[in-house]
Protein backbone atom coordinates (compact mmCIF):
# COMPACT_ATOMS: atom_id res chain seq x y z
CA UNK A 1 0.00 0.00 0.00
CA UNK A 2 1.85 2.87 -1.15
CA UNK A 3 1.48 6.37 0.85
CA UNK A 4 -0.64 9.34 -0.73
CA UNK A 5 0.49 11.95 -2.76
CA UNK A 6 1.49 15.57 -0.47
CA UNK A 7 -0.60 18.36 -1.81
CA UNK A 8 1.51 21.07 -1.68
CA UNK A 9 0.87 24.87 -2.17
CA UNK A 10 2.48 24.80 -5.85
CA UNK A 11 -0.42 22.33 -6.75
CA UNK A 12 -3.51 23.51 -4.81
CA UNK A 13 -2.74 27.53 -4.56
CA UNK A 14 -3.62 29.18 -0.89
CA UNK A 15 -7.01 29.04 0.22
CA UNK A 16 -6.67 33.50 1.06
CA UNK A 17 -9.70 35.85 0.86
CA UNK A 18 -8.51 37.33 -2.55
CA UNK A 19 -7.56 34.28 -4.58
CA UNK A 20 -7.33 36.45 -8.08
CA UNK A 21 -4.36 38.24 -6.72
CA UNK A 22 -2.76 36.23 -4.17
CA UNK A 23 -3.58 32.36 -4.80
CA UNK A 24 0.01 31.81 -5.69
CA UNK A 25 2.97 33.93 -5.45
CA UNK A 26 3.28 34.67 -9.19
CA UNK A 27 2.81 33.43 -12.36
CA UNK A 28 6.87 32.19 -13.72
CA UNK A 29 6.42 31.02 -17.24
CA UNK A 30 3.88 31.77 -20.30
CA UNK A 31 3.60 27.97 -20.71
CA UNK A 32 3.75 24.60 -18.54
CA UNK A 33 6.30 21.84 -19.78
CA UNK A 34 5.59 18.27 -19.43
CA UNK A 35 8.03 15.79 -18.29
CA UNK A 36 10.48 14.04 -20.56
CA UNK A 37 13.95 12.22 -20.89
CA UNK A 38 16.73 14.29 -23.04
CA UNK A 39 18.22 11.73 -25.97
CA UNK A 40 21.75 12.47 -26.25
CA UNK A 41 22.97 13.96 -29.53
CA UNK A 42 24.00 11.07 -31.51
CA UNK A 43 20.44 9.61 -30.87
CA UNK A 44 18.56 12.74 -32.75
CA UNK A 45 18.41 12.47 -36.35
CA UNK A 46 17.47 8.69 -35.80
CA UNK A 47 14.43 9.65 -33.56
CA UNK A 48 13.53 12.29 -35.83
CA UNK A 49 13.49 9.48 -38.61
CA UNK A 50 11.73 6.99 -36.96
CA UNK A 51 8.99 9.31 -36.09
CA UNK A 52 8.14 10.40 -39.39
CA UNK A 53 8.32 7.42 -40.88
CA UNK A 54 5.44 6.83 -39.41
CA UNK A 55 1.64 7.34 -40.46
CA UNK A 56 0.21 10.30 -38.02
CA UNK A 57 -2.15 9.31 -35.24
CA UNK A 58 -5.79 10.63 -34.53
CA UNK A 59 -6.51 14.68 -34.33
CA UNK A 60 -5.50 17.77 -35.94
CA UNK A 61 -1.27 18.76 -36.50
CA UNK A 62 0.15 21.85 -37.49
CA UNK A 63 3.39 23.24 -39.07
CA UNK A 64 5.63 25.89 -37.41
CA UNK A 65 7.93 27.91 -39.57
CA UNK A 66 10.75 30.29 -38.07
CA UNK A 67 12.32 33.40 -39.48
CA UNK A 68 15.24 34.22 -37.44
CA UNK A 69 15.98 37.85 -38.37
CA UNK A 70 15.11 40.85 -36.39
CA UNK A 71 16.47 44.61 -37.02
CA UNK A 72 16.17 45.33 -33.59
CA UNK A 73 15.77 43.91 -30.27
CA UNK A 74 12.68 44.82 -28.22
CA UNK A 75 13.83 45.78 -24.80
CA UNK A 76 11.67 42.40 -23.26
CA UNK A 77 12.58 39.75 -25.69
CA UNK A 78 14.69 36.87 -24.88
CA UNK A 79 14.57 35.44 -28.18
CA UNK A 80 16.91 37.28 -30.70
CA UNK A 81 19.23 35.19 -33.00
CA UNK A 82 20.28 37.12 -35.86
CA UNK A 83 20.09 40.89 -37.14
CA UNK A 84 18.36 40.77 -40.56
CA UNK A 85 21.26 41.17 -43.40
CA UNK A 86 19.37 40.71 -46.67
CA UNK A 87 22.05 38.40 -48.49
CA UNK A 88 21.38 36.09 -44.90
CA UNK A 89 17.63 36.31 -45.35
CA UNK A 90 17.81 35.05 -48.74
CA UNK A 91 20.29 32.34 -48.67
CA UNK A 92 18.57 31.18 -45.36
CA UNK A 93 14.68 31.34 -47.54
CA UNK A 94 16.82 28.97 -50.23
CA UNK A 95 17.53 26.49 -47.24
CA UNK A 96 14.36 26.64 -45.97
CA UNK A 97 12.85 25.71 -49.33
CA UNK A 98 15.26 22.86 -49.58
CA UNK A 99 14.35 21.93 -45.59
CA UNK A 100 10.61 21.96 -46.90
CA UNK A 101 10.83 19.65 -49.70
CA UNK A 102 13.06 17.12 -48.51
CA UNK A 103 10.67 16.94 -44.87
CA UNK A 104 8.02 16.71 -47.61
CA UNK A 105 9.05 13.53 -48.65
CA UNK A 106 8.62 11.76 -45.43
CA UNK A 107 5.27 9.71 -44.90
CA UNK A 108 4.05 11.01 -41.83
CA UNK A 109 4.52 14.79 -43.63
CA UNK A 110 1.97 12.98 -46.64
CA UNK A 111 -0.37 10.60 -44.33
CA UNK A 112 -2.88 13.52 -42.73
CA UNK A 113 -4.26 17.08 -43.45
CA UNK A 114 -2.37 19.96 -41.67
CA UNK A 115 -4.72 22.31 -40.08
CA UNK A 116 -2.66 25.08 -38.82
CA UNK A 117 0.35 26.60 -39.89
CA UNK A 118 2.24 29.36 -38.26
CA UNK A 119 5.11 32.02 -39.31
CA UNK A 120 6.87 33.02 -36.66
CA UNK A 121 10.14 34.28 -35.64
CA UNK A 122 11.85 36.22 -35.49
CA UNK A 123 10.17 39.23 -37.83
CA UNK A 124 8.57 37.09 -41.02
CA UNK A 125 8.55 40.80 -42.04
CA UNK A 126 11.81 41.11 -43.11
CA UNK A 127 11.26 38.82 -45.88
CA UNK A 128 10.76 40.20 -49.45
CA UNK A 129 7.66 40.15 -51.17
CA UNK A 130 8.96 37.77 -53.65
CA UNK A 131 10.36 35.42 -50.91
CA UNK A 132 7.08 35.46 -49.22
CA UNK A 133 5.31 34.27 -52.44
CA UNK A 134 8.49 31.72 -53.23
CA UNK A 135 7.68 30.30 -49.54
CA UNK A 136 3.81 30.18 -49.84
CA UNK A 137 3.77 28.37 -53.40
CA UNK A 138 6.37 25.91 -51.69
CA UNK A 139 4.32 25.23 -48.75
CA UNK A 140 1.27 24.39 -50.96
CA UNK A 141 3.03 22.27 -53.33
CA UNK A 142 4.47 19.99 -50.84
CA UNK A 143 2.60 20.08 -47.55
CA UNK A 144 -1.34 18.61 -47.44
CA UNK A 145 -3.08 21.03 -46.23
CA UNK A 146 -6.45 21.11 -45.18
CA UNK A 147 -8.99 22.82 -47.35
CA UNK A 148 -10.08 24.96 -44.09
CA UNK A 149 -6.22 25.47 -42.97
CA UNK A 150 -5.44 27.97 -41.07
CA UNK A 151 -2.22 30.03 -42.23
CA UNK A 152 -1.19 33.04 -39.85
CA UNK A 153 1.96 35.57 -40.86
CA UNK A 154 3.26 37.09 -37.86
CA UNK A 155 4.17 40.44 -38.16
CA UNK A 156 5.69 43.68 -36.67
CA UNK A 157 4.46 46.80 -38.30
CA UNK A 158 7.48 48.19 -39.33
CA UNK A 159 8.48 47.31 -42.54
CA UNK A 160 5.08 45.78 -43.39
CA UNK A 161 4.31 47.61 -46.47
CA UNK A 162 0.97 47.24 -48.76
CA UNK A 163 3.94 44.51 -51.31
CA UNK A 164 4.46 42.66 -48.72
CA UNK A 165 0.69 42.16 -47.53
CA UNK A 166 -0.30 41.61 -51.15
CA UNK A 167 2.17 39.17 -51.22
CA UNK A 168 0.94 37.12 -48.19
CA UNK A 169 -2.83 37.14 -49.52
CA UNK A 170 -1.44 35.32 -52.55
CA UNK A 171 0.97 33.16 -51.02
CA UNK A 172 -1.82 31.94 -48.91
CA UNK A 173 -1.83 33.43 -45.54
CA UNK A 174 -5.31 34.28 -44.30
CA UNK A 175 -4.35 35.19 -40.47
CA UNK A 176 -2.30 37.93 -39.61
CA UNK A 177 -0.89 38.02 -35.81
CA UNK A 178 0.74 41.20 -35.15
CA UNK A 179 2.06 42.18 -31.76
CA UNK A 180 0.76 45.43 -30.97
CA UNK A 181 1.52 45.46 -27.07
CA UNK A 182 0.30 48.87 -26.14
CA UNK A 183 -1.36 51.49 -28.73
CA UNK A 184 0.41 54.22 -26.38
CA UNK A 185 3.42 55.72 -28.61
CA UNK A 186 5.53 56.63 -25.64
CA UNK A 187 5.78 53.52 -24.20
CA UNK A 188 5.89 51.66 -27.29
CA UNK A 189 8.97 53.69 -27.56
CA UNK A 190 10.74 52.95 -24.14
CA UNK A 191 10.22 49.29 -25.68
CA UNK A 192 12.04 49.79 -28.58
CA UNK A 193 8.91 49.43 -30.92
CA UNK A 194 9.34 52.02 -33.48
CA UNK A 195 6.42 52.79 -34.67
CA UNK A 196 3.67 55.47 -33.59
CA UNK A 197 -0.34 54.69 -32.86
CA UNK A 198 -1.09 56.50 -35.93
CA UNK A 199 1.40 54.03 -38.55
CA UNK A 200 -0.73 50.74 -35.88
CA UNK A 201 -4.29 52.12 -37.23
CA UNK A 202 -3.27 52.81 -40.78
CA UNK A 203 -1.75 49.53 -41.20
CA UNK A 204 -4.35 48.05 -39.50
CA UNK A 205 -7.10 49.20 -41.43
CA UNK A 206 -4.99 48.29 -44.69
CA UNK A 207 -4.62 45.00 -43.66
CA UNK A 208 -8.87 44.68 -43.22
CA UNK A 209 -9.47 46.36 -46.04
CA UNK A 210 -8.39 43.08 -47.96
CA UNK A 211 -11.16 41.08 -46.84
CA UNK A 212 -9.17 37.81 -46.96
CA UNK A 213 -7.71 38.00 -44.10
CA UNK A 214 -7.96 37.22 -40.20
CA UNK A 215 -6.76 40.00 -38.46
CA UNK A 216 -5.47 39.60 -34.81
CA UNK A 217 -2.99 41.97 -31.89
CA UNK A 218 -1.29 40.76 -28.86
CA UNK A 219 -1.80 43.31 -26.27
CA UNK A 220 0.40 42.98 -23.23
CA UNK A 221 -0.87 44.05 -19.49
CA UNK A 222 1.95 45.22 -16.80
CA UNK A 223 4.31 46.44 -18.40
CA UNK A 224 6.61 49.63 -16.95
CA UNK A 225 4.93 52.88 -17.49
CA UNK A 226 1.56 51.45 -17.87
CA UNK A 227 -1.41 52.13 -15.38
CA UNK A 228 -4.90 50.76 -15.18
CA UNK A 229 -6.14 53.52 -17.04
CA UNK A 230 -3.35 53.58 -19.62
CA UNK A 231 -4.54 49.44 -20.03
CA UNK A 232 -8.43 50.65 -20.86
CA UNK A 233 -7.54 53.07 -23.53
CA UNK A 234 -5.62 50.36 -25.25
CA UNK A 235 -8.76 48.11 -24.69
CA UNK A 236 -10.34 50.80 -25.93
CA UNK A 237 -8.38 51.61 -29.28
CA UNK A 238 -8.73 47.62 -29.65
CA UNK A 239 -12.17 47.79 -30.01
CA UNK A 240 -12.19 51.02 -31.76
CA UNK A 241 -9.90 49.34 -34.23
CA UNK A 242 -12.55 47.03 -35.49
CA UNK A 243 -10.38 44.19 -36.08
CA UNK A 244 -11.13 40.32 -36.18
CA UNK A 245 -9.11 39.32 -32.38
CA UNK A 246 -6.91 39.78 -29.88
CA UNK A 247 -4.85 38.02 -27.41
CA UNK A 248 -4.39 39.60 -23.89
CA UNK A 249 -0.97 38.58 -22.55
CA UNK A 250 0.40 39.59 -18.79
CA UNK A 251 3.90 40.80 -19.15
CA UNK A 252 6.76 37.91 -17.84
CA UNK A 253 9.48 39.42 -16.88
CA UNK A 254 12.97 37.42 -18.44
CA UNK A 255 16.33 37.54 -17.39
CA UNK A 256 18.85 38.48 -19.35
CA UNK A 257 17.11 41.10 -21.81
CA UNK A 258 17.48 44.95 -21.67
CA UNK A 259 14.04 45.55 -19.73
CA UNK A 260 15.05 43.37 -17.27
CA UNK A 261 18.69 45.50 -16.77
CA UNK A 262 17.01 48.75 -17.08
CA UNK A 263 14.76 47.76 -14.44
CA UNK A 264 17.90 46.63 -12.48
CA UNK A 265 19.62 50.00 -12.75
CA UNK A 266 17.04 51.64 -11.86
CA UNK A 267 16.62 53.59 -15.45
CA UNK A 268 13.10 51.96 -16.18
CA UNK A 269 10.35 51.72 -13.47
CA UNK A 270 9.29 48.30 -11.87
CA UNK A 271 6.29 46.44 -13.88
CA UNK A 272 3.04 45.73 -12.43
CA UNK A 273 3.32 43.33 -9.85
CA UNK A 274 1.12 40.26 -9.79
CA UNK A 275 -1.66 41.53 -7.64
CA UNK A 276 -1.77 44.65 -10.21
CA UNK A 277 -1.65 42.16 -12.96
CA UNK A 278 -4.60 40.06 -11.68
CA UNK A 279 -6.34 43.48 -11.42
CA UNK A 280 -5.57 44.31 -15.38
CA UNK A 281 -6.67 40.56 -16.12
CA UNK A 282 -9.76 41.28 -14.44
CA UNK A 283 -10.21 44.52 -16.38
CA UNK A 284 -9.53 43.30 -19.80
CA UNK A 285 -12.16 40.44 -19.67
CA UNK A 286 -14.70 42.88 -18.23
CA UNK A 287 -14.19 45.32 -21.32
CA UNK A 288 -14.22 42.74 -23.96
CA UNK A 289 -17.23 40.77 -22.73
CA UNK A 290 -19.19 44.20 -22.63
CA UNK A 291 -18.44 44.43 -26.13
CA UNK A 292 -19.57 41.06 -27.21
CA UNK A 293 -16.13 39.71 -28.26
CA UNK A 294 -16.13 35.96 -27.78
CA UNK A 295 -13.49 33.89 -25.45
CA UNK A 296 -11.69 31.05 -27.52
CA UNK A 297 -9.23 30.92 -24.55
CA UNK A 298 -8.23 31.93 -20.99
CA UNK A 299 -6.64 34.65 -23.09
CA UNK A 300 -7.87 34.88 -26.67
CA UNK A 301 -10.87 36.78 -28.08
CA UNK A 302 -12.78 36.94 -31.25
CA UNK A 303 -14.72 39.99 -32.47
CA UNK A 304 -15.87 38.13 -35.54
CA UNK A 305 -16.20 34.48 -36.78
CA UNK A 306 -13.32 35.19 -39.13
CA UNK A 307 -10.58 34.57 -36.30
CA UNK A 308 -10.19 30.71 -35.70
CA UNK A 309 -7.57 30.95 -33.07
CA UNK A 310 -6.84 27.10 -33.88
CA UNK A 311 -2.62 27.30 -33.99
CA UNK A 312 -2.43 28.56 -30.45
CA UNK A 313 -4.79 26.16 -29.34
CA UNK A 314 -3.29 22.89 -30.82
CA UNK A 315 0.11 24.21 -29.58
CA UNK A 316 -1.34 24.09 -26.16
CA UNK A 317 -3.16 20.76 -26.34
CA UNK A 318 0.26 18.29 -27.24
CA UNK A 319 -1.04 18.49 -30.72
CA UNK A 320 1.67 17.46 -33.50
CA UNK A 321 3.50 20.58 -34.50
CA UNK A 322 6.09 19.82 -37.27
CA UNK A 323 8.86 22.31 -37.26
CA UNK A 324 10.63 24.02 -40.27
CA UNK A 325 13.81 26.23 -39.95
CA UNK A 326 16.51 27.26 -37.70
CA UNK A 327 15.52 27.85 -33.75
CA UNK A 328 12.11 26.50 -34.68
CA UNK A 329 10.38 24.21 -31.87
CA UNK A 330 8.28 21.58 -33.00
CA UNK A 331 6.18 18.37 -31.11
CA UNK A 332 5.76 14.67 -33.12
CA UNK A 333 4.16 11.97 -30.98
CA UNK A 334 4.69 14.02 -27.67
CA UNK A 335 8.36 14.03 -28.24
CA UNK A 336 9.38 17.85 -28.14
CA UNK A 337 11.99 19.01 -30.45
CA UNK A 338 13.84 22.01 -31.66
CA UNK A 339 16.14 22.59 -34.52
CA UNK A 340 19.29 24.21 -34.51
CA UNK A 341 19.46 28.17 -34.01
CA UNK A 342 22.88 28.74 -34.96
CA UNK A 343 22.55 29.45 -38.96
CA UNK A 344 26.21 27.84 -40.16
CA UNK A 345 24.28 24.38 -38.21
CA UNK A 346 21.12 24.95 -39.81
CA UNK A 347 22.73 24.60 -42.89
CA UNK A 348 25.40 22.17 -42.37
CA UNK A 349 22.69 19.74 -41.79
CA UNK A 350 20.75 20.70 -45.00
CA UNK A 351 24.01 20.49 -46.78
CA UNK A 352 24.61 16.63 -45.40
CA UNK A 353 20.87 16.13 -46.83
CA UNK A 354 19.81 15.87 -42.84
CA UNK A 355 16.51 16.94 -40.64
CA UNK A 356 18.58 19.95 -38.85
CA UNK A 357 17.72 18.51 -34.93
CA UNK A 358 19.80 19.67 -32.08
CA UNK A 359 17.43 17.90 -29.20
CA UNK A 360 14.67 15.81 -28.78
CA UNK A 361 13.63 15.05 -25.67
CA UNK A 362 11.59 11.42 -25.33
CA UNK A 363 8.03 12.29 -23.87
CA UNK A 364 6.80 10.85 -20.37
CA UNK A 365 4.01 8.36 -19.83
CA UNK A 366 1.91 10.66 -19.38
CA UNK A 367 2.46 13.00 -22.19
CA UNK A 368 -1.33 12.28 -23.73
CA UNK A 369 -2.91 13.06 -20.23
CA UNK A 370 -0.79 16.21 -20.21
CA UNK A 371 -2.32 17.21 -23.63
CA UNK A 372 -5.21 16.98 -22.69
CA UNK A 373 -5.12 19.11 -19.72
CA UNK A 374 -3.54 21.93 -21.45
CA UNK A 375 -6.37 21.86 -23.96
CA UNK A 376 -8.28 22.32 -20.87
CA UNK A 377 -6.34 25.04 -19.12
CA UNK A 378 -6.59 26.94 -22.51
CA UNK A 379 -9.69 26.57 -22.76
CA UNK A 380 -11.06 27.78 -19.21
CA UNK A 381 -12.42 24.03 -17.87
CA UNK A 382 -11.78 20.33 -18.00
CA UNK A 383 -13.77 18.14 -19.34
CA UNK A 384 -12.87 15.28 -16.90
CA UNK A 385 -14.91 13.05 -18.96
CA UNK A 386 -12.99 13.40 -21.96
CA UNK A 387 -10.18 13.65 -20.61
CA UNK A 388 -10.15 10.34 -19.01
CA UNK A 389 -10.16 8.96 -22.41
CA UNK A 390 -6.10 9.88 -22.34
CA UNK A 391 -5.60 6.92 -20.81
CA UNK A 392 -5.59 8.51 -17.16
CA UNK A 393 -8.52 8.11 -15.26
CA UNK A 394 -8.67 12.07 -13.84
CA UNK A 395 -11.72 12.19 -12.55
CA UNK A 396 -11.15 9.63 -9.86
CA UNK A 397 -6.87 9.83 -9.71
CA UNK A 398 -7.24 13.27 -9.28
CA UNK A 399 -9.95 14.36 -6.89
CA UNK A 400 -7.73 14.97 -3.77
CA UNK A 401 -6.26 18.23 -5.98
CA UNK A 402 -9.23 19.17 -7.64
CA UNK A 403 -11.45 19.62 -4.43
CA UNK A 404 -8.47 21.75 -3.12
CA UNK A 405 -8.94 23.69 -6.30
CA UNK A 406 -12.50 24.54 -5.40
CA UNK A 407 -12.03 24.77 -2.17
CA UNK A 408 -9.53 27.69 -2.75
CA UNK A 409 -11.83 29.91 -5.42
CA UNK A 410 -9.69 28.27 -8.39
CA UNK A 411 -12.87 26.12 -9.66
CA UNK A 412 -16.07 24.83 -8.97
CA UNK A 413 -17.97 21.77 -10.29
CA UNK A 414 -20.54 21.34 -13.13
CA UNK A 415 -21.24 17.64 -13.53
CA UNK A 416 -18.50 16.24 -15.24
CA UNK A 417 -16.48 20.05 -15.51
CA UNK A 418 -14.58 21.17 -13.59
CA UNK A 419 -14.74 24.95 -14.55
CA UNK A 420 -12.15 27.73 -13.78
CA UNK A 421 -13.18 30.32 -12.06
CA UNK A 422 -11.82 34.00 -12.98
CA UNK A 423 -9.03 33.37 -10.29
CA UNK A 424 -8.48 29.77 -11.87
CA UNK A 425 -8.42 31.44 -15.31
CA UNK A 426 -5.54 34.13 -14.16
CA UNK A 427 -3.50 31.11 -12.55
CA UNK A 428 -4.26 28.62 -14.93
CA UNK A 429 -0.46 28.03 -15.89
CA UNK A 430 0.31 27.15 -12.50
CA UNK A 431 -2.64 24.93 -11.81
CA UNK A 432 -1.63 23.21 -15.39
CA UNK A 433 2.04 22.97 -13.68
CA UNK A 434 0.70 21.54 -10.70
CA UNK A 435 -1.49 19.37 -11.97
CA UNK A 436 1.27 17.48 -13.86
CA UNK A 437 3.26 17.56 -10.41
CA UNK A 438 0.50 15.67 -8.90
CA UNK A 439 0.44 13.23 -11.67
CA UNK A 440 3.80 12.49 -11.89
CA UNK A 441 4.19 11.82 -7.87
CA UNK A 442 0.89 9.36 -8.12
CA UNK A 443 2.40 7.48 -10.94
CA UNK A 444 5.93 7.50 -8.93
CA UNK A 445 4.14 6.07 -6.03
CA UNK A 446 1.78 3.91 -8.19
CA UNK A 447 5.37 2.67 -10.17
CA UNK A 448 7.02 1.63 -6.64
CA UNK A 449 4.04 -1.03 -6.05
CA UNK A 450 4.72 -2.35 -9.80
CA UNK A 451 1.74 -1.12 -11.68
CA UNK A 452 2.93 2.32 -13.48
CA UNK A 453 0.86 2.55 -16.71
CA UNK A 454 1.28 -0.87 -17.63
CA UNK A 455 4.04 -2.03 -15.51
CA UNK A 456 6.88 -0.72 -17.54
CA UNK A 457 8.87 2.81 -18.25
CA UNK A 458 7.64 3.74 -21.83
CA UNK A 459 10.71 6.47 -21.64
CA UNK A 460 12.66 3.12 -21.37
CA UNK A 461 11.26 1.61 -23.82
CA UNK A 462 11.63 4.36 -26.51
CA UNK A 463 15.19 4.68 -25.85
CA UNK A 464 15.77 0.95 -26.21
CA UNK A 465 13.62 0.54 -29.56
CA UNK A 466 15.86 3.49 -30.80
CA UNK A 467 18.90 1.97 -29.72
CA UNK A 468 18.50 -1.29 -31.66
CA UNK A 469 18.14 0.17 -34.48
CA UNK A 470 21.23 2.52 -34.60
CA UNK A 471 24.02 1.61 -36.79
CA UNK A 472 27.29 -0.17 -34.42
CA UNK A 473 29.07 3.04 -35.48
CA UNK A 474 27.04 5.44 -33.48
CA UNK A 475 26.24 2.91 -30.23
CA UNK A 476 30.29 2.74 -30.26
CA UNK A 477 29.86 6.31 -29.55
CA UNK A 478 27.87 5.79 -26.72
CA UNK A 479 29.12 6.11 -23.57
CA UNK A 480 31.08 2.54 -21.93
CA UNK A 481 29.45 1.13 -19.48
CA UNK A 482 25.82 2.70 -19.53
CA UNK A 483 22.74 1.79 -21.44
CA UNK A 484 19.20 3.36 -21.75
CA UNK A 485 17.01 0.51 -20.36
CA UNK A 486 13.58 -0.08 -18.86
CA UNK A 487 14.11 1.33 -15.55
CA UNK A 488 15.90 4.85 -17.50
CA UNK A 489 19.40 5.60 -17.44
CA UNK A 490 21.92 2.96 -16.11
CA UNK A 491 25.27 2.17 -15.62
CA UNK A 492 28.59 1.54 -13.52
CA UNK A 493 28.13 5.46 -12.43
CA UNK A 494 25.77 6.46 -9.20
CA UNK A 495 23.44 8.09 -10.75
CA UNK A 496 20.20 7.55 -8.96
CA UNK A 497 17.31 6.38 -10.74
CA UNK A 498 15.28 9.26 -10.32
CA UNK A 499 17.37 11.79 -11.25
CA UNK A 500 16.50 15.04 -12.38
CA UNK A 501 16.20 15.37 -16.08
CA UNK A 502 19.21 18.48 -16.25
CA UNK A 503 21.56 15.91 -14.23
CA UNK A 504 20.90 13.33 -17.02
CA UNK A 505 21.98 15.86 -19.46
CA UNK A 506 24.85 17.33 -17.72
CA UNK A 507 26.02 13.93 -17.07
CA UNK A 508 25.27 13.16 -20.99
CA UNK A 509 27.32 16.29 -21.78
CA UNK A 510 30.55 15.55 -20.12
């Protein structure tokens, strides 16, 4: 009989008066990560391989490209890789090309409709018009998608000019995500956005004016300089706007970029803390359901039934996401993946007539159950009925945490939903976080009394099927001594069976 899981304050929040503000300290990441096992580097290109020789499952997939080019650095990003240089941009689109059609080729690419792809870098902007058409064409010829597919361009405003968005409505796209932050010029200039509120409406209206196209901001709450009643007005000029959507993001604060420095020296004010935050969450969804937009997610709106919202959402939900360029991130059968981001790599690997994969990292057990509650969290409630169907029985596994949820303001119960409340919808990352906590301690205890999932480590098992199929060559590269087996990672070396997953990969790296 094996001991019950500890509910801890990470998993269940506080139960305080004011659970919208205070329920947990604050919120540390845009997105929860599932668990997973780290294949060392001579182990990639054959997982990447076997995956996609592979007919795709059930549900929808999507394709994520990357354009790694940006002419400046906004003061909050931690994502720059390379400063646009046009000769770059265009021997990077000819790799890209190349990248497409020889991923093309592979039958899992050919077996099922894509439903959503995404542009994304990066500024897609800083392509030409012509390269935006080559790409488009490309991705049509070779890729199936669906007749209904959604195809979004992300876009800064700067440099979009009325070429380039010709250009996208005949390559294809029919979305256009542009990340507008604040409508207020002055602090869209202490962020290093360049352009004014006036150049944001122009464009904006340009881009409706097509009538092809989905038409969608990110607005960010808490950011320095911005007040509650600074945050309305830009509500305000969103709905003013006229435009097809909007996302509503709270501003996380990174380490390492030049907002988080200024802030440092004391040259930019503090951002809204979390209570403040809550406060602006609060706000926003107050404003928008007044005007009648409609909620596709915990923080995505529709004005009209043009935007779709469906890339975000299958990103969310463990959905297949096949990636395409350098620094692009990408998901096949729950095992995460990300190609390489330096550009001489990216290449290299194109060049040697190879997937360009710098790290795949073999997904958990649970990594179905996991999808499915993150479709949930997105979405504002589980459907514990449906989400049982994962192959993890929720509804009864999980009741301990989820009557501390309601309990504590995060939820409350409607039959077989369990339905965030606004406070739930605010934390929902962290409740996603600790909900996969939970579940990984129950099937920890539930593996100790020899019945996890089946009996057996299906990280384990991955490793091993991957193993006997790798040439002699590359196991000789492997390190003596150690195997990947059943029970993980082991060997003549102490390392304990239950490592943490950055000690298997420091130890891999040495």
């Amino acid at each position: 009989m094996t001991k019950p899981v500890v509910l801890t304050e990470a998993m269940t929040g506080r139960s305080v008066p004011d659970p919208l503000r205070h329920a947990f300290d604050l919120k540390t990441s845009a997105h929860s990560r599932g668990a997973g096992t780290p294949l060392p580097p001579m182990m990639w290109q054959e997982s990447w391989n076997q995956l996609m020789s592979k007919p795709f499952g059930e549900g929808k997939r999507a394709a994520y490209f990357h354009i790694p080019f940006c002419r400046t650095k906004c003061s909050y990003c931690g994502f720059f890789q390379n400063t646009t240089k046009e000769a770059m941009v265009e021997k990077y689109v000819d790799y890209l090309v190349r990248e497409i059609e020889m991923t093309a080729q592979m039958p899992n690419v050919q077996s099922a409709p894509i439903h959503a792809v995404y542009f994304g870098g990066g500024t897609p902007t800083d392509l030409t018009a012509e390269q935006i058409r080559r790409l488009g064409k490309v991705i049509r010829d070779n890729l199936p998608l669906a007749n209904d597919c959604e195809v979004t361009f992300e876009s800064r405003f700067n440099g979009l000019t009325d070429d380039k968005i010709d250009a996208c409505v005949e390559a294809g796209f029919n979305r256009f995500s542009l990340g507008v932050q604040t409508f207020n010029s002055e602090i869209r200039r202490k962020m290093s956005r360049i352009d004014t509120e006036e150049v944001l409406n122009e464009r904006l209206q340009k881009l409706m004016s097509t009538g092809q196209i989905a038409v969608v901001v990110d607005l960010i709450f808490g950011l320095p300089y911005q007040t509650m009643e600074g945050w309305l007005e830009d509500l305000d000029k969103l709905v003013e706007s006229g435009i097809d959507g909007a996302d509503l993001y709270q501003l996380i604060l990174m380490g390492g970029t030049r907002m988080a420095a200024s802030i440092e020296k004391g040259s930019m004010p503090e951002p809204a803390n979390t209570a403040e935050k809550a406060g602006m969450f609060k706000a926003g969804i107050e404003h928008l359901n007044k005007h009648h937009y409609r909620r596709l997610s915990v923080s995505h709106w529709g004005r009209t039934t043009r935007e779709r919202n469906i890339y975000n959402h299958l990103s969310k939900s463990g959905c297949d996401v096949i990636p395409f360029g350098s620094g692009a991130g990408g998901n096949i059968a729950g095992h995460s993946m990300m190609l390489h981001r330096k550009l001489d790599d990216y290449f290299a690997a194109i060049d040697n007539g190879e997937k360009p994969v710098m790290g795949v990292v073999v997904p958990s057990a649970l990594y179905k159950a996991f999808g499915a509650a993150g479709a949930g969290f997105d979405l504002g409630y589980l459907n514990l009925k449906e989400m049982d169907k994962s192959g993890f029985e929720f509804s009864t596994r999980c009741e301990p945490l989820f009557e501390e949820w309601v309990a504590n303001g995060l939820a409350e119960r409607s039959g077989h939903y369990l339905n965030l409340t606004l406070a739930g919808q605010f934390w929902a990352v962290n409740m996603n976080q600790g909900l996969q906590a939970y579940m990984l301690e129950l099937t920890e205890e539930v593996a100790e009394s020899g019945n996890h999932m089946g009996g057996h480590n299906k990280t384990g098992d991955e490793l091993e099927k991957l193993m006997a199929k790798m040439p002699k060559s590359m196991l000789d590269k492997m390190p003596k001594g150690h195997s990947f087996g059943k029970d993980g990672f082991t060997g003549k070396e102490d390392i304990p069976s239950g490592c943490p997953v950055h000690k298997l990969i420091n130890w891999i790296r040495k």
